[in-house]
N, C-alpha and C. Protein backbone atom coordinates (compact mmCIF):
# COMPACT_ATOMS: atom_id res chain seq x y z
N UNK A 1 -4.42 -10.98 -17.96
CA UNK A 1 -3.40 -10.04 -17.54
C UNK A 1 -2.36 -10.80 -16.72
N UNK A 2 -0.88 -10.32 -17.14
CA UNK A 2 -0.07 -10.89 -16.32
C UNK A 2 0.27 -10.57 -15.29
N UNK A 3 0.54 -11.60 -14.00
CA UNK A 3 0.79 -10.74 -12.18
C UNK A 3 1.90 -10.77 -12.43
N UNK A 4 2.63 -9.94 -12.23
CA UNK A 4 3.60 -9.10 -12.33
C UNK A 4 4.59 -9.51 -10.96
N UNK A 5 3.56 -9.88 -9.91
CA UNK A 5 3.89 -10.28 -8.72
C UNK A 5 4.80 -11.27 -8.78
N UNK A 6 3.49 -12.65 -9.23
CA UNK A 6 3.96 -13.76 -9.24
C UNK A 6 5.28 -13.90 -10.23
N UNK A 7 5.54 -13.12 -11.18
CA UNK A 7 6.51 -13.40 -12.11
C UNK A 7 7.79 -13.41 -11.78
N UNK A 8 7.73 -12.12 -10.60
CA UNK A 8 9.04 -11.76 -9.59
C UNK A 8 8.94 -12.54 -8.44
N UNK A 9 8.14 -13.87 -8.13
CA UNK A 9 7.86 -14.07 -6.75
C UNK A 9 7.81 -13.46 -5.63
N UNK A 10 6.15 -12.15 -5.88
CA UNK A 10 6.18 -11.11 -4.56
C UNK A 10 5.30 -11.14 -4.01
N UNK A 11 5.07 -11.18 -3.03
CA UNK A 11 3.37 -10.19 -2.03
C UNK A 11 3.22 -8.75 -2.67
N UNK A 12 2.02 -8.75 -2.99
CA UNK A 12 1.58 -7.58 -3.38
C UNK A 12 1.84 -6.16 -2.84
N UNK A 13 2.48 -6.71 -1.61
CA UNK A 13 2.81 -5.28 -0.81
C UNK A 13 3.89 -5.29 -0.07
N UNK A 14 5.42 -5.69 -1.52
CA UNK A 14 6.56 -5.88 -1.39
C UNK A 14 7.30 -4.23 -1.90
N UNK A 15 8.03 -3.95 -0.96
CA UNK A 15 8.42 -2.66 -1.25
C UNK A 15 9.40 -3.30 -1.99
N UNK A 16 10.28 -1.51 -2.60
CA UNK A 16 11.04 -1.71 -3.89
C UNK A 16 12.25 -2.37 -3.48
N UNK A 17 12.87 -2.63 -2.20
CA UNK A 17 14.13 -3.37 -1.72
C UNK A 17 13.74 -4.62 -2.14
N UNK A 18 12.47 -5.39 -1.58
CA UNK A 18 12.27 -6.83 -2.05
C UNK A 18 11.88 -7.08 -3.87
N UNK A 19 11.33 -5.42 -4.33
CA UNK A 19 11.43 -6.33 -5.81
C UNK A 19 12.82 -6.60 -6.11
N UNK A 20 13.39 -5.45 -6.22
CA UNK A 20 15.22 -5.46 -6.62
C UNK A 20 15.73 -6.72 -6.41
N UNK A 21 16.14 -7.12 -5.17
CA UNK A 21 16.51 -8.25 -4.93
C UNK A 21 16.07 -9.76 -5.18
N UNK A 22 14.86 -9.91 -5.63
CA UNK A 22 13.67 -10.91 -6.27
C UNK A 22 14.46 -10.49 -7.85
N UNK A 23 14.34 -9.39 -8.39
CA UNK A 23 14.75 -9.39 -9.98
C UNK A 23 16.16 -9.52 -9.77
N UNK A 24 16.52 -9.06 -9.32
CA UNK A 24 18.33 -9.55 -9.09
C UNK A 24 18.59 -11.39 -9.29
N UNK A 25 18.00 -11.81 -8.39
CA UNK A 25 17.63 -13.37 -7.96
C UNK A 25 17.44 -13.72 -9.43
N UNK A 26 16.67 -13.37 -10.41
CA UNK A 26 15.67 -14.08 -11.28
C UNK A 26 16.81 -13.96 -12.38
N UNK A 27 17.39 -12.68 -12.46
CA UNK A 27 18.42 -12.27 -13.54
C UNK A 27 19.85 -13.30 -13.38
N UNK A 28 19.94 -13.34 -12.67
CA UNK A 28 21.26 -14.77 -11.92
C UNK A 28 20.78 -15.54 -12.23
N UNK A 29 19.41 -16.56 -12.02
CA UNK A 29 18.67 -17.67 -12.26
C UNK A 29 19.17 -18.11 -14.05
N UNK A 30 18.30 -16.73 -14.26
CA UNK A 30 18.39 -16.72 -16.16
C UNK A 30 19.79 -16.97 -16.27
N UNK A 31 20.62 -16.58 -16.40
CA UNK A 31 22.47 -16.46 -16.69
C UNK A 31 22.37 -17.87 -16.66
N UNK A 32 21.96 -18.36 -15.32
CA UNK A 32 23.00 -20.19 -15.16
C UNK A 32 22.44 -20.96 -14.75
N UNK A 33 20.77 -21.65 -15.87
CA UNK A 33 19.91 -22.26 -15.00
C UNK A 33 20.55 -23.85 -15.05
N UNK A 34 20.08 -24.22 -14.00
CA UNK A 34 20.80 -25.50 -13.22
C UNK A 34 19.54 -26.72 -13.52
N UNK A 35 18.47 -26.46 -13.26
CA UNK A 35 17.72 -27.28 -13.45
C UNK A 35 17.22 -27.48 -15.29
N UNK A 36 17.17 -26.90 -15.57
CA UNK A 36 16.54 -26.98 -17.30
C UNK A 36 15.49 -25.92 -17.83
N UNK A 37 15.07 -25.28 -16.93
CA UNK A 37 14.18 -24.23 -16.29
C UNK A 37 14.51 -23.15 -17.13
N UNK A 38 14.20 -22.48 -18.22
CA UNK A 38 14.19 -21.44 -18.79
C UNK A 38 13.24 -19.98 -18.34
N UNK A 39 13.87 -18.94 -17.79
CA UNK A 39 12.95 -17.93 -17.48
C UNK A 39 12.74 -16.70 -18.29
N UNK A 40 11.56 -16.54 -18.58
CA UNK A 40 11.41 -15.55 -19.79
C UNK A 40 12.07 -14.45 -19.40
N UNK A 41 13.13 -14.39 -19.94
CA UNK A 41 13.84 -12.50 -19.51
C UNK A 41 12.86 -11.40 -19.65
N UNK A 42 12.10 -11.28 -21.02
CA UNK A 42 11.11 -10.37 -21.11
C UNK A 42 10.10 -10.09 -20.09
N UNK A 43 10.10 -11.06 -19.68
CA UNK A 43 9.03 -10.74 -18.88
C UNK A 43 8.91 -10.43 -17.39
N UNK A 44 10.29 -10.80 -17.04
CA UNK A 44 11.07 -10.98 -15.75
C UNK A 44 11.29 -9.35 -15.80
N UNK A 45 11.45 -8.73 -16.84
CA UNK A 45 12.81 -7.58 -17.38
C UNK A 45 11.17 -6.40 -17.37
N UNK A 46 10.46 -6.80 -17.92
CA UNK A 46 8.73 -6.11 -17.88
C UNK A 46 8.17 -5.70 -16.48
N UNK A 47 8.00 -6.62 -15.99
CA UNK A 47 7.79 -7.01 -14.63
C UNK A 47 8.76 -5.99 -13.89
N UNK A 48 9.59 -6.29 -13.26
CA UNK A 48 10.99 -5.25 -12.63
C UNK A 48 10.36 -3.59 -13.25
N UNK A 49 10.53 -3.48 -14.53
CA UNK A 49 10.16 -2.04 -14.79
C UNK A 49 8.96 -1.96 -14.16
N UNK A 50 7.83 -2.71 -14.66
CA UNK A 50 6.32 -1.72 -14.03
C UNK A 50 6.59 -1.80 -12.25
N UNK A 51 7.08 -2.84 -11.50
CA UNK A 51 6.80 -2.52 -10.09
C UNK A 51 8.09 -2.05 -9.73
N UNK A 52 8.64 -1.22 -10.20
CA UNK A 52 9.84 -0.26 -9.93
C UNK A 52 9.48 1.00 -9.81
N UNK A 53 8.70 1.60 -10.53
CA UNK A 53 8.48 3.02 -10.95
C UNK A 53 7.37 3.20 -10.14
N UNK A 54 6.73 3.97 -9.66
CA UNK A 54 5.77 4.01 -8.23
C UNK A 54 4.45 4.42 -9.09
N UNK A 55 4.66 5.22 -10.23
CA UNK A 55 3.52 5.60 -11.05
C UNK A 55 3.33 4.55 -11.80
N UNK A 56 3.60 3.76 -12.31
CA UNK A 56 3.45 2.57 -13.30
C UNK A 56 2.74 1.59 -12.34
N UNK A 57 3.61 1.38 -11.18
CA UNK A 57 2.98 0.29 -9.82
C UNK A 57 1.73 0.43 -9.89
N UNK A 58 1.13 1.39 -9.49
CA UNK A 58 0.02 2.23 -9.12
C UNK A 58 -0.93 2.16 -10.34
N UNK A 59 -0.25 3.09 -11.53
CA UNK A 59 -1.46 2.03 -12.42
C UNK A 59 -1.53 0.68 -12.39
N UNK A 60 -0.98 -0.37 -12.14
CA UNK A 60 -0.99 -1.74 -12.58
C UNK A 60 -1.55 -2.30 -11.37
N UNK A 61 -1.40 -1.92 -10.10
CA UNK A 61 -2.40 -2.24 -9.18
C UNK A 61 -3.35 -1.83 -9.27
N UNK A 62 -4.09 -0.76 -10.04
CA UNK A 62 -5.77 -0.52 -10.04
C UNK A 62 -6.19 -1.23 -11.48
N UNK A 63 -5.61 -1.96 -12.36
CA UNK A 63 -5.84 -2.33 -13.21
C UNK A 63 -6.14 -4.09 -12.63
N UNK A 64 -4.95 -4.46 -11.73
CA UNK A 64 -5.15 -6.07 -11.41
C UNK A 64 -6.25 -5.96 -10.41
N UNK A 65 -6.51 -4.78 -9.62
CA UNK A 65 -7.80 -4.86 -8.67
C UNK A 65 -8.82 -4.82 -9.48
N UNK A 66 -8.88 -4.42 -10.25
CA UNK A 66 -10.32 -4.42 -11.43
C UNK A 66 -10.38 -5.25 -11.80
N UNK A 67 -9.69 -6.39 -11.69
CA UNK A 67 -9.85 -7.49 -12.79
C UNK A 67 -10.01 -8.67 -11.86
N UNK A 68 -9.40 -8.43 -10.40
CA UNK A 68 -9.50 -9.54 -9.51
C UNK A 68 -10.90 -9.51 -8.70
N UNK A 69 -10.90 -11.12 -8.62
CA UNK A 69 -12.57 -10.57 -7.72
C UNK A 69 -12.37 -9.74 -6.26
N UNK A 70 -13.08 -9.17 -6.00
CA UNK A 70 -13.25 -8.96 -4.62
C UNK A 70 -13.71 -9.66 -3.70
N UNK A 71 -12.59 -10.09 -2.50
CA UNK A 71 -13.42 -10.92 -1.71
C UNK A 71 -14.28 -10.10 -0.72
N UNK A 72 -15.53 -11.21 0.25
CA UNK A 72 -16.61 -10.70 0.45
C UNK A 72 -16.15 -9.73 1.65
N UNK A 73 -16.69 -8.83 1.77
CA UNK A 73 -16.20 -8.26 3.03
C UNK A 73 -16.42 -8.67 4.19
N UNK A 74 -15.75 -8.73 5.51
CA UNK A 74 -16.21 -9.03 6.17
C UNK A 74 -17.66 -8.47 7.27
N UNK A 75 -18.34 -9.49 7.77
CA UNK A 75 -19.33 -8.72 8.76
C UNK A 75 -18.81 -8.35 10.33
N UNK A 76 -18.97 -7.20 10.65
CA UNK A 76 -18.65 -6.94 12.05
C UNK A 76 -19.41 -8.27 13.01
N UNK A 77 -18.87 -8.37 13.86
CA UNK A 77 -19.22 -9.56 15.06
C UNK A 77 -18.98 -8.48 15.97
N UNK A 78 -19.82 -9.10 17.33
CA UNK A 78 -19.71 -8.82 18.39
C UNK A 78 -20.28 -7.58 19.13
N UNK A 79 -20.45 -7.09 20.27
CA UNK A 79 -21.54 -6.02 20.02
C UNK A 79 -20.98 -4.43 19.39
N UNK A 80 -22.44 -4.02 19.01
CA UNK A 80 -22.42 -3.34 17.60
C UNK A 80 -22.18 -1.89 18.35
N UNK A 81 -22.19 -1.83 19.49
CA UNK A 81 -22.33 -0.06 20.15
C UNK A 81 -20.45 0.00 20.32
N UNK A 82 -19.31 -1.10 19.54
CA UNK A 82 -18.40 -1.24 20.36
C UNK A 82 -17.12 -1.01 19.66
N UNK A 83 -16.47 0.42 19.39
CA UNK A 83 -15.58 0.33 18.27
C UNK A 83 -15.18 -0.66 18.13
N UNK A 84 -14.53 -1.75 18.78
CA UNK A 84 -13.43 -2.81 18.31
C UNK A 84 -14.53 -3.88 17.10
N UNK A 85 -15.58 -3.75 17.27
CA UNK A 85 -16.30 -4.45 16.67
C UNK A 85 -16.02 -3.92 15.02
N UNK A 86 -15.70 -2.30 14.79
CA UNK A 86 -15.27 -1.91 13.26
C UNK A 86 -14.02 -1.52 13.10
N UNK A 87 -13.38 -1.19 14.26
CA UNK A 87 -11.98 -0.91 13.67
C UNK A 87 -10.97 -2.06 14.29
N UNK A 88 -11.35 -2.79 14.83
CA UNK A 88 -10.10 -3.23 15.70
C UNK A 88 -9.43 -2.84 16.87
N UNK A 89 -9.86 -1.81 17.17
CA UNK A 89 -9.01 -1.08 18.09
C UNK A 89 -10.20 -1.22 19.55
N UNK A 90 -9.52 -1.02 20.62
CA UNK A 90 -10.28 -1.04 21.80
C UNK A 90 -11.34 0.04 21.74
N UNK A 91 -12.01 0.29 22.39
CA UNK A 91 -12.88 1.88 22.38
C UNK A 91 -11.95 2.75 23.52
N UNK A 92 -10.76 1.88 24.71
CA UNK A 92 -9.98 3.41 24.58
C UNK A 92 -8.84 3.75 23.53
N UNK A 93 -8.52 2.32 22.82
CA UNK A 93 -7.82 3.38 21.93
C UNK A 93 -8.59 4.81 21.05
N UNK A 94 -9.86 4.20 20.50
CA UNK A 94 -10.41 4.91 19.82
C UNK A 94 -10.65 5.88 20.48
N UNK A 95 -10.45 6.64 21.59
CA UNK A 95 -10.86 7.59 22.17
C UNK A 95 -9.78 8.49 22.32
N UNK A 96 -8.65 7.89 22.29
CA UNK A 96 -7.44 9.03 21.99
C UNK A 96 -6.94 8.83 20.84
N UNK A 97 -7.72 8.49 20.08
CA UNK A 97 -7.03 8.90 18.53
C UNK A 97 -8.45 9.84 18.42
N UNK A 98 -9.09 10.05 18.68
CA UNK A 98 -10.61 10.65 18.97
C UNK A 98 -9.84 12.40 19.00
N UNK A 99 -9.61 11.90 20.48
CA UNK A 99 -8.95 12.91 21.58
C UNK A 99 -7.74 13.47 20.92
N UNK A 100 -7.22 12.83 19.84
CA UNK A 100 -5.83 13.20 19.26
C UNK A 100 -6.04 14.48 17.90
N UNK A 101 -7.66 14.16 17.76
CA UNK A 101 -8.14 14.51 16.16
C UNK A 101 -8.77 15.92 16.82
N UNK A 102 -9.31 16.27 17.94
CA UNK A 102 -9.79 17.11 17.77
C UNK A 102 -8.51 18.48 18.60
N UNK A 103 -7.51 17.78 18.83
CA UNK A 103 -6.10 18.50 19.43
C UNK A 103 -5.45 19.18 18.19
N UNK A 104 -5.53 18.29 17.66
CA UNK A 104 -5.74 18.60 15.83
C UNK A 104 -5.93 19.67 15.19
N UNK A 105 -7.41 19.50 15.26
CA UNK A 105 -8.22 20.45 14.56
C UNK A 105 -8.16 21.55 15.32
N UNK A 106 -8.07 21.62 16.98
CA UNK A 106 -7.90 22.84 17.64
C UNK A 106 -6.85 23.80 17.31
N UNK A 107 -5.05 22.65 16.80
CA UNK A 107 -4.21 23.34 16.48
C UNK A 107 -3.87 24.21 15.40
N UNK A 108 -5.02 23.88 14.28
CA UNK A 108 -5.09 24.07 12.83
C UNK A 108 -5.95 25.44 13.23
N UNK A 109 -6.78 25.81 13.93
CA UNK A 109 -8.00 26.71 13.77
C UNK A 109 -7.13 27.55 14.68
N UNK A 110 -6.20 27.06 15.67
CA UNK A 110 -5.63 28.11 16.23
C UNK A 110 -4.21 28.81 15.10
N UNK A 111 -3.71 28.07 14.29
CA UNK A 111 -2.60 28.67 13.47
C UNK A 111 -3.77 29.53 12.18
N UNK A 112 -4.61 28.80 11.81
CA UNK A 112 -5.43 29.95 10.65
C UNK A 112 -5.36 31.10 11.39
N UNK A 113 -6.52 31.22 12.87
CA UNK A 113 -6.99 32.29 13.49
C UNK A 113 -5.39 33.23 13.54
N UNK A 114 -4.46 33.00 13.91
CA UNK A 114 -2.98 33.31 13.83
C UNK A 114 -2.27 34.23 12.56
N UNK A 115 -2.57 33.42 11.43
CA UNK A 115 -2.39 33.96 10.30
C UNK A 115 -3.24 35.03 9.66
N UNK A 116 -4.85 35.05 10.17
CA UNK A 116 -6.26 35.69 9.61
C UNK A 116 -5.46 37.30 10.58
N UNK A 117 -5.20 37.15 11.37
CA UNK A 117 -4.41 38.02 12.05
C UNK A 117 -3.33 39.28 11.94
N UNK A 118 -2.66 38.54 11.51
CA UNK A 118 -1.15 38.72 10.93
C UNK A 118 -1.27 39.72 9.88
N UNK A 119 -2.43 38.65 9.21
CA UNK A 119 -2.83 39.36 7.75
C UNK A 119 -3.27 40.68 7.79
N UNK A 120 -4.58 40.75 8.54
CA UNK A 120 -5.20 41.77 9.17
C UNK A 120 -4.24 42.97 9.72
N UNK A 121 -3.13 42.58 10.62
CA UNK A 121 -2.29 43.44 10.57
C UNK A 121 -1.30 44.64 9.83
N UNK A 122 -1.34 43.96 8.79
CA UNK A 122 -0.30 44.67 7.73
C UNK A 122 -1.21 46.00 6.90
């Protein structure tokens, strides 16, 4: 399978400003190559369409993840009772995004209870 990436010279998690301008680049290249360097338009021109269109992207990234190995995951280090050890984050961040989730869920159960209401009313 062809990377689609490499064809446009991208990081896999190049938004659509950097493909444009990468196929822009490549389409100029083609017109007036300087070195001797021939670039397949087709494929340059292939490429641009699938990582343009967000549904096409999307299939073609679960198709190159299927096909690429997976690297190994990593193992948590360090002690194990300690969020930063799985998310990265300190254990106080994790405690107000904690603290943020259940402000959350309070606000959600208070707009249903609101609406169950309303309803009830009519």
């Amino acid at each position: 399978m062809v990377n689609y990436y490499k064809v446009l010279e991208l990081p896999d998690d190049a938004d659509w400003s950097r493909i444009r301008h990468n196929y822009k680049h490549l389409r100029m290249l083609d017109s007036s190559p300087t070195d001797g360097s021939k670039i397949d338009h087709d494929l340059v021109e292939t490429a641009y369409q699938v990582l343009s269109s967000p549904e096409q992207r999307r299939d073609y990234n679960k198709r190159l993840h299927l096909l690429s190995p997976s690297p190994e995951p990593e193992r948590p280090t360090g002690d194990p009772a300690s969020a930063s050890t799985y998310t990265g984050q300190s254990d106080d961040e994790v405690m107000r995004d904690v603290d943020f989730e259940a402000d959350v869920d309070e606000e959600l159960e208070h707009m249903a209870r609101a609406k169950r209401v309303k309803r009830s009313s009519r």
